[in-house]
Protein backbone atom coordinates (compact mmCIF):
# COMPACT_ATOMS: atom_id res chain seq x y z
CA UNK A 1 0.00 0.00 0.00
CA UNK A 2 2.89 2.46 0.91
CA UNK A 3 3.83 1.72 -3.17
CA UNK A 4 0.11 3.49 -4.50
CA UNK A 5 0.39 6.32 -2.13
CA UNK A 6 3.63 7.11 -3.08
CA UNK A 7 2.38 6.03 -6.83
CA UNK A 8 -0.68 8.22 -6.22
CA UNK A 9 0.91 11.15 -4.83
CA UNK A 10 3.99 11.38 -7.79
CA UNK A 11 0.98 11.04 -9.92
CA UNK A 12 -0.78 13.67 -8.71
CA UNK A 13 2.16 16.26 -8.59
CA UNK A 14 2.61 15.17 -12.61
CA UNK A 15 -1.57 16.28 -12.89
CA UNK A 16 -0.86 19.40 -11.46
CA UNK A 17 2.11 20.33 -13.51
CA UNK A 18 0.16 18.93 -16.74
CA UNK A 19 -2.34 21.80 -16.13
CA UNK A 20 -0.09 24.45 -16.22
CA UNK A 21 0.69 23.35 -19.90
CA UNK A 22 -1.40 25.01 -22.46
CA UNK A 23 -4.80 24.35 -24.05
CA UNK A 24 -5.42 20.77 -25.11
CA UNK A 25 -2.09 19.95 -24.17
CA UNK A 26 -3.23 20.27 -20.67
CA UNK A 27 -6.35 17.83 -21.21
CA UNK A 28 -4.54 15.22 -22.69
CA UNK A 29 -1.67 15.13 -20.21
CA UNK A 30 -3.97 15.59 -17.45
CA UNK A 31 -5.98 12.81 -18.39
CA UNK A 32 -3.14 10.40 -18.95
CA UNK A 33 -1.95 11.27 -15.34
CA UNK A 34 -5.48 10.80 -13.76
CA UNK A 35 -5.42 7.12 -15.15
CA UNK A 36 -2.32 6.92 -14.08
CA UNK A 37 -3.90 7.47 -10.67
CA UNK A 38 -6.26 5.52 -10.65
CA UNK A 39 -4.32 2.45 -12.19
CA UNK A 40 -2.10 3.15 -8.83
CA UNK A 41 -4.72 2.93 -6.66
CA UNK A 42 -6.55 -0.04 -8.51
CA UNK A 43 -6.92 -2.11 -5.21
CA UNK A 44 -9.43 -4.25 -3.22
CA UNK A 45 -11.67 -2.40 -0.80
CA UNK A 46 -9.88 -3.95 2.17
CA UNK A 47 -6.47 -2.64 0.88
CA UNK A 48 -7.47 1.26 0.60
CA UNK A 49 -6.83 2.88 3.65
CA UNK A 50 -9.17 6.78 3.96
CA UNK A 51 -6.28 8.24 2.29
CA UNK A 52 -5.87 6.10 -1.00
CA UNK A 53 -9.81 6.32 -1.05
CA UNK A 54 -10.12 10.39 -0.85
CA UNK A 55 -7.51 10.53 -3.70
CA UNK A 56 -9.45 7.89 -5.82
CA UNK A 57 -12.41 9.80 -5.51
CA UNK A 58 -10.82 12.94 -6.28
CA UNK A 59 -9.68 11.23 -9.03
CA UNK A 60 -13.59 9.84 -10.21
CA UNK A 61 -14.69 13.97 -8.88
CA UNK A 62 -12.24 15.13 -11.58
CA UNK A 63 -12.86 12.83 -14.44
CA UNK A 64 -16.69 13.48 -14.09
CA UNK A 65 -17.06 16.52 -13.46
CA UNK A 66 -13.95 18.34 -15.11
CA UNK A 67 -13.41 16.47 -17.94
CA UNK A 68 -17.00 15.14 -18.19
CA UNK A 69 -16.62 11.43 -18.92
CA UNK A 70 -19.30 9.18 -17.98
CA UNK A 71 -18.78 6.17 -15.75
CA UNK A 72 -18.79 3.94 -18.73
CA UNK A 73 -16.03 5.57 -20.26
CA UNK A 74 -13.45 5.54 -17.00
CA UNK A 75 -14.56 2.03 -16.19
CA UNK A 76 -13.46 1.23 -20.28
CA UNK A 77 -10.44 3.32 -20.09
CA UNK A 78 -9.00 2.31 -16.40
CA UNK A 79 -10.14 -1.49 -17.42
CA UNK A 80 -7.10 -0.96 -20.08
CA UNK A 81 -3.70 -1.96 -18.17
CA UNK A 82 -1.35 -1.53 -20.84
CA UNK A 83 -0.01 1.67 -20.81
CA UNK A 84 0.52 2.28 -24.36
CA UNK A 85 -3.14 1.29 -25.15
CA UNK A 86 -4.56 3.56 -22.57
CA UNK A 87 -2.71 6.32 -23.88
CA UNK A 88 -3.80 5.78 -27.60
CA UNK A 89 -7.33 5.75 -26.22
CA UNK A 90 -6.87 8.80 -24.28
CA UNK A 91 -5.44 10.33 -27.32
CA UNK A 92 -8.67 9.38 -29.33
CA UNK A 93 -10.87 10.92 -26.73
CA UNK A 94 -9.39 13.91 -25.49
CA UNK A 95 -9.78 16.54 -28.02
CA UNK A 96 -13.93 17.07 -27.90
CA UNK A 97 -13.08 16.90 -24.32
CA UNK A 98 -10.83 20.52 -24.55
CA UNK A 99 -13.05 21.92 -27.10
CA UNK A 100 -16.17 21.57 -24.44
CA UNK A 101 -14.01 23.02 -22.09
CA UNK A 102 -12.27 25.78 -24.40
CA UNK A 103 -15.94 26.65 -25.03
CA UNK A 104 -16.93 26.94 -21.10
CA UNK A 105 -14.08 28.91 -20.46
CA UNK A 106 -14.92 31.42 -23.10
CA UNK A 107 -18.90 31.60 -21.68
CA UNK A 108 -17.25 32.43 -18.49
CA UNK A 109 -15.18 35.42 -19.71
């Protein structure tokens, strides 16, 4: 367990650094470090102490609500353990994803 925090926490430091990247740049990377995350912290119920769980839910909080991907897609994406594959699946998904948010960013200035 000490392995996913410290897996969890180096991934979240990458996440935050991702956003200060530009544009849809920042989604993709982000995204590739939040399934990171999660992949970390892919553990049994038992093993996931209050502090793995609170940074898998931020995690799921994130993904929903930022990046607005349904349950289905996570669960399809995070089911992928091969790195490579999850990141050409990210990469096929990501770009609607920035132009939603490119466009809520511009309704908000």
């Amino acid at each position: 367990m000490n392995e996913a925090k410290k897996n969890a926490d180096a991934g979240m430091r990458m996440y935050e650094q991702s956003q200060l990247l530009e544009g849809d740049n920042a989604v993709q990377a982000g995204l590739k470090w939040l399934f990171d995350i999660l992949d970390a912290t892919d553990l049994s119920e038992k093993q996931l102490d209050s502090e793995l769980l609170d940074k898998r839910n931020n995690v799921f909080y994130l993904l929903t609500n930022t990046y607005m991907l349904s349950k289905e897609q996570i669960e399809d994406i995070s089911g992928i353990k091969d790195d490579i594959t999850r990141n050409k699946k990210i990469d096929s998904i990501y770009k609607p994803i920035a132009d939603k948010l490119a466009k809520q960013q511009k309704a908000t200035e």
